[in-house]
C-alpha atoms as a PDB file:
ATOM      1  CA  UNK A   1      24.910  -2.914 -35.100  1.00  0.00           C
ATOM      2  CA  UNK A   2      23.373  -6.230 -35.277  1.00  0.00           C
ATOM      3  CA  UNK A   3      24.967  -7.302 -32.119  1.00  0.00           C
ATOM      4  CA  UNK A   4      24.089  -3.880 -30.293  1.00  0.00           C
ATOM      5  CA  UNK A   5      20.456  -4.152 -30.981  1.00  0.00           C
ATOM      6  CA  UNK A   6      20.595  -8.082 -30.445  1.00  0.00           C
ATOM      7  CA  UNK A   7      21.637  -7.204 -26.977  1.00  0.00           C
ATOM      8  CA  UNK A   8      19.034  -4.202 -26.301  1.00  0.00           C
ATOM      9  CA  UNK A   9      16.580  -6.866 -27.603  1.00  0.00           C
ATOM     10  CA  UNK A  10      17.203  -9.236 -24.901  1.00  0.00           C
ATOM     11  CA  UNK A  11      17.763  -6.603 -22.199  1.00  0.00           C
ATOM     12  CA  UNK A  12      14.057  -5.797 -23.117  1.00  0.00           C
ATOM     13  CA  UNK A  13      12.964  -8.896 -23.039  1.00  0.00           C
ATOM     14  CA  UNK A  14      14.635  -9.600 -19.571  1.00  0.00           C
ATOM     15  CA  UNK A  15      12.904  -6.593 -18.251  1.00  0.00           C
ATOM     16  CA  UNK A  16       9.932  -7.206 -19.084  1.00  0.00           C
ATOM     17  CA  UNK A  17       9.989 -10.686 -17.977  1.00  0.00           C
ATOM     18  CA  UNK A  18      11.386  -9.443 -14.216  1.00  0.00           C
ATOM     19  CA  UNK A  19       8.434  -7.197 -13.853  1.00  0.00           C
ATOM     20  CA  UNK A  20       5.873 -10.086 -14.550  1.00  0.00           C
ATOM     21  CA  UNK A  21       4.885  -9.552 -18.332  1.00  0.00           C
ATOM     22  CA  UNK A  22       3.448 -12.575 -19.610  1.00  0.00           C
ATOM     23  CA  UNK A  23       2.490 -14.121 -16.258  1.00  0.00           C
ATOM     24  CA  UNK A  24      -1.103 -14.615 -15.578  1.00  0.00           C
ATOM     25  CA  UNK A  25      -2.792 -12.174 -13.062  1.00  0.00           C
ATOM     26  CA  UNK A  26      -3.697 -13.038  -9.386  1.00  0.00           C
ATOM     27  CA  UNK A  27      -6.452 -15.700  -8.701  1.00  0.00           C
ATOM     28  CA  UNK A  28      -7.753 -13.265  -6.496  1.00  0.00           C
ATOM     29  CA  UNK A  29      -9.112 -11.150  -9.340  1.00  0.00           C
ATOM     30  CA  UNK A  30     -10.703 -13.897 -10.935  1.00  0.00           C
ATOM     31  CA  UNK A  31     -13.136 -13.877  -8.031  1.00  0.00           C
ATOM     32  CA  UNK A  32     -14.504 -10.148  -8.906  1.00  0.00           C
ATOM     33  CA  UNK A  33     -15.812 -11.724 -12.552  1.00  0.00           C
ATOM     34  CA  UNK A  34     -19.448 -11.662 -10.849  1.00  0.00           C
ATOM     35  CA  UNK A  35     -18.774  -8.066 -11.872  1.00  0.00           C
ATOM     36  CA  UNK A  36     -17.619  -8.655 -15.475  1.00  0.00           C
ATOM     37  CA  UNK A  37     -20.498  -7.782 -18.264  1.00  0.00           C
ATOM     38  CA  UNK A  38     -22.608  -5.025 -19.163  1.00  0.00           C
ATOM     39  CA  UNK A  39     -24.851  -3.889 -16.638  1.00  0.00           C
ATOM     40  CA  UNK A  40     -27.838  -1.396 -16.326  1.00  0.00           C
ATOM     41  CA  UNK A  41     -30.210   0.398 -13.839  1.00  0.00           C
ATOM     42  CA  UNK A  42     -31.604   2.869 -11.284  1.00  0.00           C
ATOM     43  CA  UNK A  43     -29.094   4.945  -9.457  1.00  0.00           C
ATOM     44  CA  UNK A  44     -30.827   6.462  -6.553  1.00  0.00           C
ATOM     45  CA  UNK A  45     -29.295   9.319  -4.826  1.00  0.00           C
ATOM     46  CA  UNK A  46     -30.250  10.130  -1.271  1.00  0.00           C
ATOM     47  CA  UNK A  47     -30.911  13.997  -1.181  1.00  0.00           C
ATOM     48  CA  UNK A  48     -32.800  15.891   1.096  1.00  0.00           C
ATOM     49  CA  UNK A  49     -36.233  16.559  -0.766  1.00  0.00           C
ATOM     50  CA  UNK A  50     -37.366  15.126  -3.779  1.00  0.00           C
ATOM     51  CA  UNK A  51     -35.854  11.838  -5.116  1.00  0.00           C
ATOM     52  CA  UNK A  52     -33.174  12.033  -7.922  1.00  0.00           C
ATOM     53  CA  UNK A  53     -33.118   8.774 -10.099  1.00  0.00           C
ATOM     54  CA  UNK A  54     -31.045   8.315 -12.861  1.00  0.00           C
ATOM     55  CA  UNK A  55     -30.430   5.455 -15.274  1.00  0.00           C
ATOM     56  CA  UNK A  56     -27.266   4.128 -15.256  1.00  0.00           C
ATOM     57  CA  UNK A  57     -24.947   1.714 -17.774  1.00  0.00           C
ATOM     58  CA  UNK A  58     -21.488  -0.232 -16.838  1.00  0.00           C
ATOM     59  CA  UNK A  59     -19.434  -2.003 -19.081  1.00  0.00           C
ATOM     60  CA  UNK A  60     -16.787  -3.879 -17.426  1.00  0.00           C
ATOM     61  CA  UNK A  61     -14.092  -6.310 -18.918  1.00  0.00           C
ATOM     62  CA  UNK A  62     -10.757  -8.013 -17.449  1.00  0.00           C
ATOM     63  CA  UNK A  63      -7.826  -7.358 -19.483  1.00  0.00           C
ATOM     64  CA  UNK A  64      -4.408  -8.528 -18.972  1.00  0.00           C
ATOM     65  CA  UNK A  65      -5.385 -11.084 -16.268  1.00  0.00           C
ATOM     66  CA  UNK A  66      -4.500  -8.306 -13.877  1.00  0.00           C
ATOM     67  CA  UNK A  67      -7.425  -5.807 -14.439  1.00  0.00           C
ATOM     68  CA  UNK A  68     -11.100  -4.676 -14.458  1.00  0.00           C
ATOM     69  CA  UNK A  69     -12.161  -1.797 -16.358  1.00  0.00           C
ATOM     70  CA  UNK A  70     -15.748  -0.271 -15.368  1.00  0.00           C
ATOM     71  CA  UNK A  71     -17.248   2.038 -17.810  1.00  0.00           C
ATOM     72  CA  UNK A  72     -20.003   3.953 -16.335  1.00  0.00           C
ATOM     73  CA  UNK A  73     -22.517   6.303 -17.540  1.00  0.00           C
ATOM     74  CA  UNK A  74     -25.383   8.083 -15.470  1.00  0.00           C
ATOM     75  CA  UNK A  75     -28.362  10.414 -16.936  1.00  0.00           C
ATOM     76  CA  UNK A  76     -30.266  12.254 -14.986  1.00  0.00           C
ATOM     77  CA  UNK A  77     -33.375  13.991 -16.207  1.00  0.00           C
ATOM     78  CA  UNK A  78     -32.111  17.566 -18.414  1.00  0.00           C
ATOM     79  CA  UNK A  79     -28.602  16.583 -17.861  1.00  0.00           C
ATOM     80  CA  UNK A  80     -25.910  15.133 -19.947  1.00  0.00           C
ATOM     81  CA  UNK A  81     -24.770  11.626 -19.560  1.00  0.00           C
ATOM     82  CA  UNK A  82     -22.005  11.177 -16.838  1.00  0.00           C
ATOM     83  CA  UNK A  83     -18.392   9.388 -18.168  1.00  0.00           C
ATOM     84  CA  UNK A  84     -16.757   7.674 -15.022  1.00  0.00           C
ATOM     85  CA  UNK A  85     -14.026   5.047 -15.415  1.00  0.00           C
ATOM     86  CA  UNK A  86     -13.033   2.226 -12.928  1.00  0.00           C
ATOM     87  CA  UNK A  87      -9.488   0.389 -12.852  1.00  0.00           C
ATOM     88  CA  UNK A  88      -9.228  -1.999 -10.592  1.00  0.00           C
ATOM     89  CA  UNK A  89      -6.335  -4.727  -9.310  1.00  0.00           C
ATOM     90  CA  UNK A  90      -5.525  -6.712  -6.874  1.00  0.00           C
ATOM     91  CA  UNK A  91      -2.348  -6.358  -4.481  1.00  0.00           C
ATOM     92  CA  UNK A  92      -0.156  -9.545  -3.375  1.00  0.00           C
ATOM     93  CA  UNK A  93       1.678  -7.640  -1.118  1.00  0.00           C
ATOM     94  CA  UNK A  94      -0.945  -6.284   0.870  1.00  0.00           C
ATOM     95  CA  UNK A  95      -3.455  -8.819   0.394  1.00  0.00           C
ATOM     96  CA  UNK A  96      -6.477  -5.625  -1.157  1.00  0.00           C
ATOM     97  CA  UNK A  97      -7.908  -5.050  -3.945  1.00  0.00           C
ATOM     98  CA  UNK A  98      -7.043  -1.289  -5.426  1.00  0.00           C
ATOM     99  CA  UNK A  99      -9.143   0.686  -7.661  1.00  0.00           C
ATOM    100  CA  UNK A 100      -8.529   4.526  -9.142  1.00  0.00           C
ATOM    101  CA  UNK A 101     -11.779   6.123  -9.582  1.00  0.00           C
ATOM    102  CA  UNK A 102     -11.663   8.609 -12.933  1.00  0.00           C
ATOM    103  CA  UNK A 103     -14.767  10.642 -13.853  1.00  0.00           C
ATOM    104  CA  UNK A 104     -15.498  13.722 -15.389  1.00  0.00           C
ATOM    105  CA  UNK A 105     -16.969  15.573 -12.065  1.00  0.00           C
ATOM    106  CA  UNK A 106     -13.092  15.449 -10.177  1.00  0.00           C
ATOM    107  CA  UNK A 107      -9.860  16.564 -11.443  1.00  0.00           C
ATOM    108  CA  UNK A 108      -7.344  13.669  -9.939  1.00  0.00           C
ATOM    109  CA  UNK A 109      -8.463  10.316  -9.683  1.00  0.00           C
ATOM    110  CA  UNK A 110      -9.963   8.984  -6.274  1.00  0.00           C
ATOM    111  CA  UNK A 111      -7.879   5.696  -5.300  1.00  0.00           C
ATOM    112  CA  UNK A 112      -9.554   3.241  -2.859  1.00  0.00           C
ATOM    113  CA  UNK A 113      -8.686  -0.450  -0.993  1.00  0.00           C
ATOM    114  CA  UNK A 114     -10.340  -3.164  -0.018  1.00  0.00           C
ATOM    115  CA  UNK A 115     -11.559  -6.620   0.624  1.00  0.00           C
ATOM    116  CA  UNK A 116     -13.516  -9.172  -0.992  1.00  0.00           C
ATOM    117  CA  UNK A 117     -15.954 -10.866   2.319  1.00  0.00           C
ATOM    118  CA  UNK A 118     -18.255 -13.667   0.320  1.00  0.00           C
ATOM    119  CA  UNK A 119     -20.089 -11.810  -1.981  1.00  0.00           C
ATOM    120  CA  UNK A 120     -19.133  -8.540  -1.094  1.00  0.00           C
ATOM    121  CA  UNK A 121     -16.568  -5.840  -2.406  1.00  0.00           C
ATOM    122  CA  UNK A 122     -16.184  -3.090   0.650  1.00  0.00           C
ATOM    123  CA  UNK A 123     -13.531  -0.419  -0.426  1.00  0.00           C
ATOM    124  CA  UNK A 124     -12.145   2.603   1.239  1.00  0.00           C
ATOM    125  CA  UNK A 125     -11.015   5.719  -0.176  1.00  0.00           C
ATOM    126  CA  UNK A 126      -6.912   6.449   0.640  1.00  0.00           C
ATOM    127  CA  UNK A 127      -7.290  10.391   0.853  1.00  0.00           C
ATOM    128  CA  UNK A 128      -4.501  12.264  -0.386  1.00  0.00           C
ATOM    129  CA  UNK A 129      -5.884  16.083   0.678  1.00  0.00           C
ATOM    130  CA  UNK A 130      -6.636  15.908   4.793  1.00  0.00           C
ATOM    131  CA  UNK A 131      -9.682  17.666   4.453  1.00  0.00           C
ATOM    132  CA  UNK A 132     -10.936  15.514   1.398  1.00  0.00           C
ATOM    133  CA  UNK A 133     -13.906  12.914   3.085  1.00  0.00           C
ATOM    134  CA  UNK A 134     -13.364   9.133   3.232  1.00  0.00           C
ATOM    135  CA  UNK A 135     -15.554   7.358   1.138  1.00  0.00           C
ATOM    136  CA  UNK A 136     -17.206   3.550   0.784  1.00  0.00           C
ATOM    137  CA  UNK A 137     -17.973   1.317  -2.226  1.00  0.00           C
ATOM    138  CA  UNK A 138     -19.634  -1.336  -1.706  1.00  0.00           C
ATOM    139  CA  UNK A 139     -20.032  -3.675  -4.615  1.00  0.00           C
ATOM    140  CA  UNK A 140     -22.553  -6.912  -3.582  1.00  0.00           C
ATOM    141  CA  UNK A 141     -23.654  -9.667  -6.003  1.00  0.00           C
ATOM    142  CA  UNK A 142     -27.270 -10.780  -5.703  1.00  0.00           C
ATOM    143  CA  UNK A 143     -27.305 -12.993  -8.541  1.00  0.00           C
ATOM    144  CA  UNK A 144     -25.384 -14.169 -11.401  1.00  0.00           C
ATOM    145  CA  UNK A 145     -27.647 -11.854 -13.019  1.00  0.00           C
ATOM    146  CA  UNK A 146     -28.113  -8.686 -10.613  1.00  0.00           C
ATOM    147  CA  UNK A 147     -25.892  -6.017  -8.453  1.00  0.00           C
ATOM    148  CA  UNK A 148     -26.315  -4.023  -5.874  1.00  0.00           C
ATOM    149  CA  UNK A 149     -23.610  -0.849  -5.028  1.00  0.00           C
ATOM    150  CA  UNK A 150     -23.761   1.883  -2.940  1.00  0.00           C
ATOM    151  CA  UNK A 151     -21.288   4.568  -2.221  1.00  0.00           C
ATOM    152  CA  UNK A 152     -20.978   6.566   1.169  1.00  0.00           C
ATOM    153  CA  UNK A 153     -19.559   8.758   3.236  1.00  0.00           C
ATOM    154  CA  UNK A 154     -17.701   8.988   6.547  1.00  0.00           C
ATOM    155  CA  UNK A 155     -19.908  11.678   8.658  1.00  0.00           C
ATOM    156  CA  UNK A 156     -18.310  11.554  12.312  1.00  0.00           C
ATOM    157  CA  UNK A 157     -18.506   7.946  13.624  1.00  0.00           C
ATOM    158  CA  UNK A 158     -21.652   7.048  11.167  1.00  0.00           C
ATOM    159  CA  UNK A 159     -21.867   6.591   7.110  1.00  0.00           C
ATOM    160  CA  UNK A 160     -24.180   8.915   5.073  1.00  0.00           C
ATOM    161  CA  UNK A 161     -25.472   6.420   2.006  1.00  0.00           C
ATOM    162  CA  UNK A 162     -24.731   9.350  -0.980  1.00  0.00           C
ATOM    163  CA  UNK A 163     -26.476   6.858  -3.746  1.00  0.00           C
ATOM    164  CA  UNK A 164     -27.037   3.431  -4.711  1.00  0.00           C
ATOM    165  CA  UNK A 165     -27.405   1.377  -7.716  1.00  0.00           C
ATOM    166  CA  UNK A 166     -29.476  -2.039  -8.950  1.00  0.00           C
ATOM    167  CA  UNK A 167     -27.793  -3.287 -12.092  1.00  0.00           C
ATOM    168  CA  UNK A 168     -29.111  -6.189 -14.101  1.00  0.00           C
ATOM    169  CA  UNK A 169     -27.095  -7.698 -16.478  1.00  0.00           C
ATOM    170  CA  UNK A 170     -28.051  -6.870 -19.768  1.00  0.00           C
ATOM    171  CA  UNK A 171     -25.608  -9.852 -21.283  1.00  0.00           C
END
């Protein structure tokens, strides 16, 4: 018995090494922790008629050397608070960074690539549905202390800005 589990033991352990456990993550994430802290402001959606402005609050942390978690929160006026979560990694193989988009408001998550340029994020939603629209998040650092983001939407040849957000760092 000893012998038997001894062996499953190191099996485990063999696995786990193969797949990468225990390695550190990819530089390349290390150059998203402009986006690491917690974070508030204005999100500003652009609807026809009168403004909507909500206040917004992200929370986001590395963990494992191979992720970014963004917590995000929105209230609008006479609404409940909005719960939206953010993973987000970064791909050797095809030299992008990957995020799955989960929120309360869709029933699958929304998974998106990109690049880093500079300061800038630019991601691109990977459809899964053929009718379902292509979308843009663009994440920009300002400051060590302030972000700007704004998500759109493919309309034709153009983008259609659906909202953006100022953060200051609150930490």
């Amino acid at each position: 018995m000893k012998t038997t589990l001894s062996a499953l033991l190191i099996a485990i352990a063999s696995i786990s090494f193969a797949q990468g456990h225990g390695k550190e993550g990819p530089l390349q994430l290390k150059s998203l922790d402009f986006l690491i802290g917690n974070w508030s402001g204005k999100q500003n959606f652009n609807n026809p008629g009168a403004p909507m402005v909500g206040d917004i609050t992200v929370k986001v942390h590395a963990f494992g050397g191979r992720y970014l978690q963004e917590e995000l929160s929105t209230t609008l006026p006479g609404r409940k608070p909005t719960e939206t979560h953010h993973f987000i990694s970064f791909d050797a193989k095809t030299n992008t960074f990957n995020a799955w988009w989960f929120n309360d408001t869709s029933s699958t998550p929304t998974h998106l690539e990109g690049t880093l340029t500079g300061n800038i994020l630019v991601m691109l939603s990977k459809p899964t549905n053929p009718n379902a629209p292509v979308m843009k998040a663009t994440y920009e650092k300002v400051s060590d202390t302030a972000i700007n983001y704004k998500l759109e939407m493919k309309a034709g040849d153009a983008w259609q800005e659906l909202f953006h957000n100022d953060y200051k760092k609150s930490n």
